[in-house]
C-alpha atoms as a PDB file:
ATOM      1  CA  UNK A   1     109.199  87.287  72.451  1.00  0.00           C
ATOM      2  CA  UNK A   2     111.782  85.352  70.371  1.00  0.00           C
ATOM      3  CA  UNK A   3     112.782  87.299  67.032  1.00  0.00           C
ATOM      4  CA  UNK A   4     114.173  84.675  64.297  1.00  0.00           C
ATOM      5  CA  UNK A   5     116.590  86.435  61.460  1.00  0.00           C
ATOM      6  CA  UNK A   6     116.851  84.642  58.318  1.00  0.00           C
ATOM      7  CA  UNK A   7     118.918  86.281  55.862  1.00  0.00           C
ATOM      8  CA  UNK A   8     119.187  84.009  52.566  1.00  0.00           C
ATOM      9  CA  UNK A   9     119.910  84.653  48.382  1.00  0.00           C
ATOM     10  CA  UNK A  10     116.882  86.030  46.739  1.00  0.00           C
ATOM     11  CA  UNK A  11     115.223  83.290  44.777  1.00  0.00           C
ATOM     12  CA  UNK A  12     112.868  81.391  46.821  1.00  0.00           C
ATOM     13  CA  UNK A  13     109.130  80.717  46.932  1.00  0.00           C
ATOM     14  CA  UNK A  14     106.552  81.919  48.847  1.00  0.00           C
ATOM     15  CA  UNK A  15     105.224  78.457  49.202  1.00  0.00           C
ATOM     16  CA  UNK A  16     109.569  77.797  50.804  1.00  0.00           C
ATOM     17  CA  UNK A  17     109.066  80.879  53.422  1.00  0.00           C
ATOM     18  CA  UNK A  18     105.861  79.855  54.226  1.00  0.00           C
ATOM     19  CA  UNK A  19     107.219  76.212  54.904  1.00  0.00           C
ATOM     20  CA  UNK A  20     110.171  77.355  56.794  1.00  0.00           C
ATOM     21  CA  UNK A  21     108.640  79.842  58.741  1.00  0.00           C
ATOM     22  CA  UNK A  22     106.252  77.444  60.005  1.00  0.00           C
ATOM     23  CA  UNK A  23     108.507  75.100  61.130  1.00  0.00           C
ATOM     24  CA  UNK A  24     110.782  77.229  62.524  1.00  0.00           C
ATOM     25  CA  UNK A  25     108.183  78.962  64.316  1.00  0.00           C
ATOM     26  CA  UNK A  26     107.008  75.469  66.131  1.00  0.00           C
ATOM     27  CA  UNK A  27     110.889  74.490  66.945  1.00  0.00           C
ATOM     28  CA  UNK A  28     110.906  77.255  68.814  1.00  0.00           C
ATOM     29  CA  UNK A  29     107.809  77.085  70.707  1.00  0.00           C
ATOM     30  CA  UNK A  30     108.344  73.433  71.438  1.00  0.00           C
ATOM     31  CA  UNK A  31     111.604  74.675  72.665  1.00  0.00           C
ATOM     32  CA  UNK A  32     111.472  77.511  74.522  1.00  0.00           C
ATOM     33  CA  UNK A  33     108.116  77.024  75.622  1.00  0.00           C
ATOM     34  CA  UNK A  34     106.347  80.003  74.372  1.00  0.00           C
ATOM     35  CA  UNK A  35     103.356  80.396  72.202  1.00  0.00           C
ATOM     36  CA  UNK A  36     103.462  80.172  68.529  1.00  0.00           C
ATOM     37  CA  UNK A  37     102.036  83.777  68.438  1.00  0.00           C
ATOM     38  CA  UNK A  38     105.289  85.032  70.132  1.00  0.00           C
ATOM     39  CA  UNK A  39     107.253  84.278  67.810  1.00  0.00           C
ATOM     40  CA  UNK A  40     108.590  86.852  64.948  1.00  0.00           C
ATOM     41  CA  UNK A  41     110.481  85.630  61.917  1.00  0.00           C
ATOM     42  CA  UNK A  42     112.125  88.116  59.610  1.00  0.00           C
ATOM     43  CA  UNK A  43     113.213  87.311  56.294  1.00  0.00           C
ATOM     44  CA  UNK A  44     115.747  89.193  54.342  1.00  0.00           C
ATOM     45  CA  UNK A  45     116.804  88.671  50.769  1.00  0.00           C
ATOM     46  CA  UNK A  46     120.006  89.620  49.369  1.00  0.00           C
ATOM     47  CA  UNK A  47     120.514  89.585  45.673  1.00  0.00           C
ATOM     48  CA  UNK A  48     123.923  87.094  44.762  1.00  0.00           C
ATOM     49  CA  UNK A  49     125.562  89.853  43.733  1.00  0.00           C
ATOM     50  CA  UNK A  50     125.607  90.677  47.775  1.00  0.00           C
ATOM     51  CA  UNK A  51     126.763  87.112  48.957  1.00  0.00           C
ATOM     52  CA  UNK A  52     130.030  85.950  47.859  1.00  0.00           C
ATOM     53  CA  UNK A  53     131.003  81.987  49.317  1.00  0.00           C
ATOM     54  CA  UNK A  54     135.159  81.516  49.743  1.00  0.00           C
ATOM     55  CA  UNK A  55     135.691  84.927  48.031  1.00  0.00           C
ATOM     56  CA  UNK A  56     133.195  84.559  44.527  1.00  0.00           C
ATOM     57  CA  UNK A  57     130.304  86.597  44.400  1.00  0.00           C
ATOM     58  CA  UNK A  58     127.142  83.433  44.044  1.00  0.00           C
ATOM     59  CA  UNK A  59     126.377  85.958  40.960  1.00  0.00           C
ATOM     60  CA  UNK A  60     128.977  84.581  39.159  1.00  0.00           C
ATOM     61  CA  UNK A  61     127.819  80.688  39.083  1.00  0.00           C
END
């Protein structure tokens, strides 16, 4: 059973996840070979206060 991570800045739309989880999940069943319904995608959402890109926080702009 393949497990997919996705951890990303808070701010996206349910109609994104759905979009990406969905075509994640079928990369991954075209190749590896198992069945879409093997295949578990977690999504985790960090506020920009959390993330920081070259050393400033994305909260800051």
């Amino acid at each position: 059973m393949p497990v997919v991570t996705i951890t990303m800045a808070r701010g996206r739309s349910y109609d994104q996840k759905k979009q990406l989880s969905e075509e994640i999940a079928r990369s991954v069943t075209t190749v590896l070979g198992v069945p879409v319904e093997r295949v578990t995608i977690l999504i985790h959402e960090l506020e920009k206060e959390n993330i920081a890109l070259s050393g400033k926080l994305l909260s800051e702009g």
